[in-house]
C-alpha atoms as a PDB file:
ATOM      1  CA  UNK A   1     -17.533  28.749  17.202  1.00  0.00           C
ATOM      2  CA  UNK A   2     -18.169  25.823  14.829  1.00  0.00           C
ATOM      3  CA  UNK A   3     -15.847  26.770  12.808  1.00  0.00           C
ATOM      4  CA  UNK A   4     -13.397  26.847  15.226  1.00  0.00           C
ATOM      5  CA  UNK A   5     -14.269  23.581  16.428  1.00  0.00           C
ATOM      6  CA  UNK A   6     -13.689  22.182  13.188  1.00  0.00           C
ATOM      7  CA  UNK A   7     -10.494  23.196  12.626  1.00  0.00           C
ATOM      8  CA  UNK A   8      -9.542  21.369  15.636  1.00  0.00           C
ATOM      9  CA  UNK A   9     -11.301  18.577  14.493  1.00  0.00           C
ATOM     10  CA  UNK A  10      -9.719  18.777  11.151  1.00  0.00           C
ATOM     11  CA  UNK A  11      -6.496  18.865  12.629  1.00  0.00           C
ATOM     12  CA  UNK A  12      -6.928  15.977  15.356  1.00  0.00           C
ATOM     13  CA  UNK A  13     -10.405  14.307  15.582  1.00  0.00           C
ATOM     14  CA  UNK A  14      -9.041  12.580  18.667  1.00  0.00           C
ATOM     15  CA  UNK A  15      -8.841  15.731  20.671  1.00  0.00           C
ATOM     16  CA  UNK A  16     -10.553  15.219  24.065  1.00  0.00           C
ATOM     17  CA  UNK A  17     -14.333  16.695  24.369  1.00  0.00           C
ATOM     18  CA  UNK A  18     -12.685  18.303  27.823  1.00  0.00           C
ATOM     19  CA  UNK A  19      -9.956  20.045  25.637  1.00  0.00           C
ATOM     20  CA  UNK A  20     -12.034  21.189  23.308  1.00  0.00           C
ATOM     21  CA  UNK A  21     -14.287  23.015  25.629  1.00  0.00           C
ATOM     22  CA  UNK A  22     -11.156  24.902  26.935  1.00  0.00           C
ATOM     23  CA  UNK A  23     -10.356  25.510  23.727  1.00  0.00           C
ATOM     24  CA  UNK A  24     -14.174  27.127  22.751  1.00  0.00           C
ATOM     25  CA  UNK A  25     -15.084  28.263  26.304  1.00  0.00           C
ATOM     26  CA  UNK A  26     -17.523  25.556  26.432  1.00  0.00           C
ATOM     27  CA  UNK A  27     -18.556  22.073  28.687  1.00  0.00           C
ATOM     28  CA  UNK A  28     -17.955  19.030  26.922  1.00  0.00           C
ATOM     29  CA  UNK A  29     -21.269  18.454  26.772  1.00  0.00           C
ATOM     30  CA  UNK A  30     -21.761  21.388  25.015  1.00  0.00           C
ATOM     31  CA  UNK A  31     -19.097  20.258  22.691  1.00  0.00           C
ATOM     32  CA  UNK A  32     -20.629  17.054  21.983  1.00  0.00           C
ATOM     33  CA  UNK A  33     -24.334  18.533  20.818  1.00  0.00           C
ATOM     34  CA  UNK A  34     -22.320  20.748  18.557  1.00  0.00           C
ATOM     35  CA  UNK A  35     -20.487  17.653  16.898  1.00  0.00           C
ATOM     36  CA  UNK A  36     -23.152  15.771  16.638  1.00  0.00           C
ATOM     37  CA  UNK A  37     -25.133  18.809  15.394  1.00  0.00           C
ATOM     38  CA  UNK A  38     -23.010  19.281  12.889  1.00  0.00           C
ATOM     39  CA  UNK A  39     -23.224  15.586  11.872  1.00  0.00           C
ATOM     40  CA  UNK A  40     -26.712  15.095  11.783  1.00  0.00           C
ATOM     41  CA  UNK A  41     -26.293  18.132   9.321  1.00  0.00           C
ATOM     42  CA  UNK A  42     -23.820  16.450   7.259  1.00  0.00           C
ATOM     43  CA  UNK A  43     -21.217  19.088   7.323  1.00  0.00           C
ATOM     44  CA  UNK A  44     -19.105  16.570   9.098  1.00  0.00           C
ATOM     45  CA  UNK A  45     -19.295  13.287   7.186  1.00  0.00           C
ATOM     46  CA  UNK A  46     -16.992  10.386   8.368  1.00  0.00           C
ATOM     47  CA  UNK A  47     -13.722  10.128  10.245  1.00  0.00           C
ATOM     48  CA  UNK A  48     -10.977   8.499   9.170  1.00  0.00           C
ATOM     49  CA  UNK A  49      -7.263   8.202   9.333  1.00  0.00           C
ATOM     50  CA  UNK A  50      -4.534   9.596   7.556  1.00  0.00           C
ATOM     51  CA  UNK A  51      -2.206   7.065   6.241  1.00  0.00           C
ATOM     52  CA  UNK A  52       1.487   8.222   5.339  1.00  0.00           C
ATOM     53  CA  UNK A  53       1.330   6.994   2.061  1.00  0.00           C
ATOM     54  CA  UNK A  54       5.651   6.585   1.489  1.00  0.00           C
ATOM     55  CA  UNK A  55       5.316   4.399   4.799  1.00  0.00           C
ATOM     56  CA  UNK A  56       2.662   2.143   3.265  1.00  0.00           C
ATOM     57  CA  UNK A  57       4.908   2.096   0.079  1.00  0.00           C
ATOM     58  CA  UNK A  58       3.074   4.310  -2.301  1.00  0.00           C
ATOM     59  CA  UNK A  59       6.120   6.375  -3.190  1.00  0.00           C
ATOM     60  CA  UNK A  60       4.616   7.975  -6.368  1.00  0.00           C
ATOM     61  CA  UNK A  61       1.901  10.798  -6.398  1.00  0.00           C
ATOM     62  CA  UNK A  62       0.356  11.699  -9.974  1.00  0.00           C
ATOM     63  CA  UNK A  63      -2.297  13.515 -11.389  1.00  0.00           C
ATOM     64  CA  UNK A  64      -3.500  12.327 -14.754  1.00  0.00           C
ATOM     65  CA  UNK A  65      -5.699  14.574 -16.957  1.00  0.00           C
ATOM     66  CA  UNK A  66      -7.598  12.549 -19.136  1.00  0.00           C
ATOM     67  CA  UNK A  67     -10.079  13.603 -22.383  1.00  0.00           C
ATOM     68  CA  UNK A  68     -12.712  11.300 -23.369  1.00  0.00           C
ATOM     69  CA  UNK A  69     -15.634  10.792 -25.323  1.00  0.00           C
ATOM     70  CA  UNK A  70     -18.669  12.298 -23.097  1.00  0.00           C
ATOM     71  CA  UNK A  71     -21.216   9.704 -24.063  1.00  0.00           C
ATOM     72  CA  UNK A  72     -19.379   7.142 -22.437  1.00  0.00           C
ATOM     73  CA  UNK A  73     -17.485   9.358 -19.920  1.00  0.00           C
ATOM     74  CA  UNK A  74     -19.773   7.290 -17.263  1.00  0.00           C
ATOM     75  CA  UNK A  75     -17.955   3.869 -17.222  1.00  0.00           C
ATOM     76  CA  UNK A  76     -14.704   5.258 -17.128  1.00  0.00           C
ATOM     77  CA  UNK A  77     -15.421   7.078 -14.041  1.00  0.00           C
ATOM     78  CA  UNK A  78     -17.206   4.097 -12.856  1.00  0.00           C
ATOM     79  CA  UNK A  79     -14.244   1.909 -12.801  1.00  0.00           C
ATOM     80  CA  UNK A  80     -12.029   4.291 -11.647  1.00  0.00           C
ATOM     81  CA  UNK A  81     -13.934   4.812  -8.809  1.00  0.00           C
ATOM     82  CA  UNK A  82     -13.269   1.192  -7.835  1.00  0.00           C
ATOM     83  CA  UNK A  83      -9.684   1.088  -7.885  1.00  0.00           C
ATOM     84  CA  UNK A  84      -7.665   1.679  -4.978  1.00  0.00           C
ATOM     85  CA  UNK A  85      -5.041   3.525  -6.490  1.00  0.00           C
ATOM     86  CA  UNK A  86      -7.441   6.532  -6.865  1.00  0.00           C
ATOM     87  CA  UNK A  87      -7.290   8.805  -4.284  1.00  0.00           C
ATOM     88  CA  UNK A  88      -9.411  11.722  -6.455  1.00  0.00           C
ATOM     89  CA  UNK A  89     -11.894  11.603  -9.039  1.00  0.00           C
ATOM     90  CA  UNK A  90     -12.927  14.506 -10.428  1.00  0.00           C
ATOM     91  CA  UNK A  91     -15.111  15.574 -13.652  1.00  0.00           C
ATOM     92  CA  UNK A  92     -13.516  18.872 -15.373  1.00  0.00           C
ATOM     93  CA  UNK A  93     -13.794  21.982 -17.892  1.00  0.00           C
ATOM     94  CA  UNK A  94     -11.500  24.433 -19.150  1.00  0.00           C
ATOM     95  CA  UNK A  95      -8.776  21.827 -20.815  1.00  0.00           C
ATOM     96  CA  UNK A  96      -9.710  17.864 -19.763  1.00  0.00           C
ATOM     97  CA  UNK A  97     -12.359  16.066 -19.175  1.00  0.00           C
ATOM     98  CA  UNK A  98     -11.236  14.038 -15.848  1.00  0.00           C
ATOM     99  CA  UNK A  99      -8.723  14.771 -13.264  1.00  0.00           C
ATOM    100  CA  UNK A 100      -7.724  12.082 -11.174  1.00  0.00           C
ATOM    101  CA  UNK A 101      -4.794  12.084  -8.212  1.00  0.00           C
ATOM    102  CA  UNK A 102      -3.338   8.462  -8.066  1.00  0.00           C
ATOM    103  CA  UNK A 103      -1.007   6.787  -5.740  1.00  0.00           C
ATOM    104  CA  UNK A 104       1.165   3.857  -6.458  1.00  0.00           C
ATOM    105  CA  UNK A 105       4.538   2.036  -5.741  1.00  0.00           C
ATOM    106  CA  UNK A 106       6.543   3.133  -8.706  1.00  0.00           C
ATOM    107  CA  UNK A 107       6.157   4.314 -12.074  1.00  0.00           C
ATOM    108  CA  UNK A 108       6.475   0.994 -13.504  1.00  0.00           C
ATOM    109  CA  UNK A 109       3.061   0.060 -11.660  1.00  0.00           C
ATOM    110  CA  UNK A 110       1.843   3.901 -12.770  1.00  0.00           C
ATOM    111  CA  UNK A 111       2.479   3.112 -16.361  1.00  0.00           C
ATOM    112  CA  UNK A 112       0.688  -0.122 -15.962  1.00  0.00           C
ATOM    113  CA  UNK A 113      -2.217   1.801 -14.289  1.00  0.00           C
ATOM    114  CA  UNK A 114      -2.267   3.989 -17.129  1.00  0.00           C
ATOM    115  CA  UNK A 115      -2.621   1.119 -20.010  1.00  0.00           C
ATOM    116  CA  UNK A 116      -4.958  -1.106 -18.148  1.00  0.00           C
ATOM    117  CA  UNK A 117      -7.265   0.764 -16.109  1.00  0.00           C
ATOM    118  CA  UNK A 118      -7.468   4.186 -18.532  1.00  0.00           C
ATOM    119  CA  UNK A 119      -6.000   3.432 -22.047  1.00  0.00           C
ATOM    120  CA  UNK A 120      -7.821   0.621 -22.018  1.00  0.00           C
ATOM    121  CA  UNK A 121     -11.230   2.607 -23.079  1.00  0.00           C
ATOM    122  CA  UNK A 122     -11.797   3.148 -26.902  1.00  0.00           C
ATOM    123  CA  UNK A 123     -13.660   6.263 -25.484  1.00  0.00           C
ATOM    124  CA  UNK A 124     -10.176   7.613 -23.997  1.00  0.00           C
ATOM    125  CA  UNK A 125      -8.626  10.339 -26.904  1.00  0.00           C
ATOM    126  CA  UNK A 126      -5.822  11.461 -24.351  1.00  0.00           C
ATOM    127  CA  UNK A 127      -3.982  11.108 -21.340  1.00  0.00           C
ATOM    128  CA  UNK A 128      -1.621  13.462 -20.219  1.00  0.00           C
ATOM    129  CA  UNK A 129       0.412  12.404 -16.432  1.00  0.00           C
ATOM    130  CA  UNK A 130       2.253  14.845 -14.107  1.00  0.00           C
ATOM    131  CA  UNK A 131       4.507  13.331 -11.451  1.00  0.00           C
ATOM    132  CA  UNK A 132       4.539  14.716  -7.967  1.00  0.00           C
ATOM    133  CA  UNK A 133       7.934  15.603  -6.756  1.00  0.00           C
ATOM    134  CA  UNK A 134       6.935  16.349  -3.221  1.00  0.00           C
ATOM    135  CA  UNK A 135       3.653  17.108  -1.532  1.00  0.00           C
ATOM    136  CA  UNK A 136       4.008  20.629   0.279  1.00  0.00           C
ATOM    137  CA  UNK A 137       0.419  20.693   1.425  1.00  0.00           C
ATOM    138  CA  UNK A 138      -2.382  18.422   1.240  1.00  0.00           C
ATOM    139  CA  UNK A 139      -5.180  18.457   3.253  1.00  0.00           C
ATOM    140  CA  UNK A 140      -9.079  17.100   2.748  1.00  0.00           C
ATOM    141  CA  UNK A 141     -10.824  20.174   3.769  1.00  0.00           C
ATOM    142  CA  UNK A 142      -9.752  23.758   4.548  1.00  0.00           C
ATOM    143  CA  UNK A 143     -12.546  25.249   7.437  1.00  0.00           C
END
């Protein structure tokens, strides 16, 4: 039943409590403890919206594998995780150190992302960047 609910909640966090408990055979009431349950738990963690990031006039998706010296692997990541242009962060094995999605306007702005914000580190030994050509799926979590 959770898991049910949050699919729907995945898909539309605005769904009515009233349509929900149609949905789940339950009151709304019922489908409120359960949410709240479930936050309290921390398997849900924060709602937020999804922003259409072409609209907003980030035009360019990009994943950017990066090796680096592990000693100072820390303040990379630190500063990364500052900048608004990173959408994902993640720590890696089996070929690269980091892997981080990025969006930006153009690639212009990516290659200046790139030099100022990665190359930038003496730690840095390599950067490798893929360009998305289209997004056929993307979602945050997959109940």
């Amino acid at each position: 039943m959770d898991l049910k609910l949050l699919k729907i909640l995945a898909e539309d966090a605005h769904t009515p409590l009233r349509k929900l408990g149609r949905e789940l055979g339950l009151s709304p009431s019922g489908v409120r403890r359960r949410i709240k349950q479930m936050e309290k738990n921390g398997l849900i963690i924060k709602y937020s919206a999804v922003i259409d990031p072409k609209k907003y006039g980030y035009g360019v998706t990009a994943f950017i594998s990066v090796d680096a010296d592990s000693r100072e692997l820390g303040e990379l990541t630190k500063s990364l995780s500052r900048r608004h242009e990173v959408c994902e962060l993640h720590r890696t094995i089996g070929g690269h150190d980091l892997m981080i999605k990025v969006r930006v306007k153009d690639v212009d702005t990516l290659n200046k992302f790139v030099d100022d914000h990665i190359r930038c580190f003496d730690s840095v030994k390599s950067v490798r960047t893929t360009l998305a050509m289209e997004t056929i799926k993307e979602t945050l979590v997959n109940p």
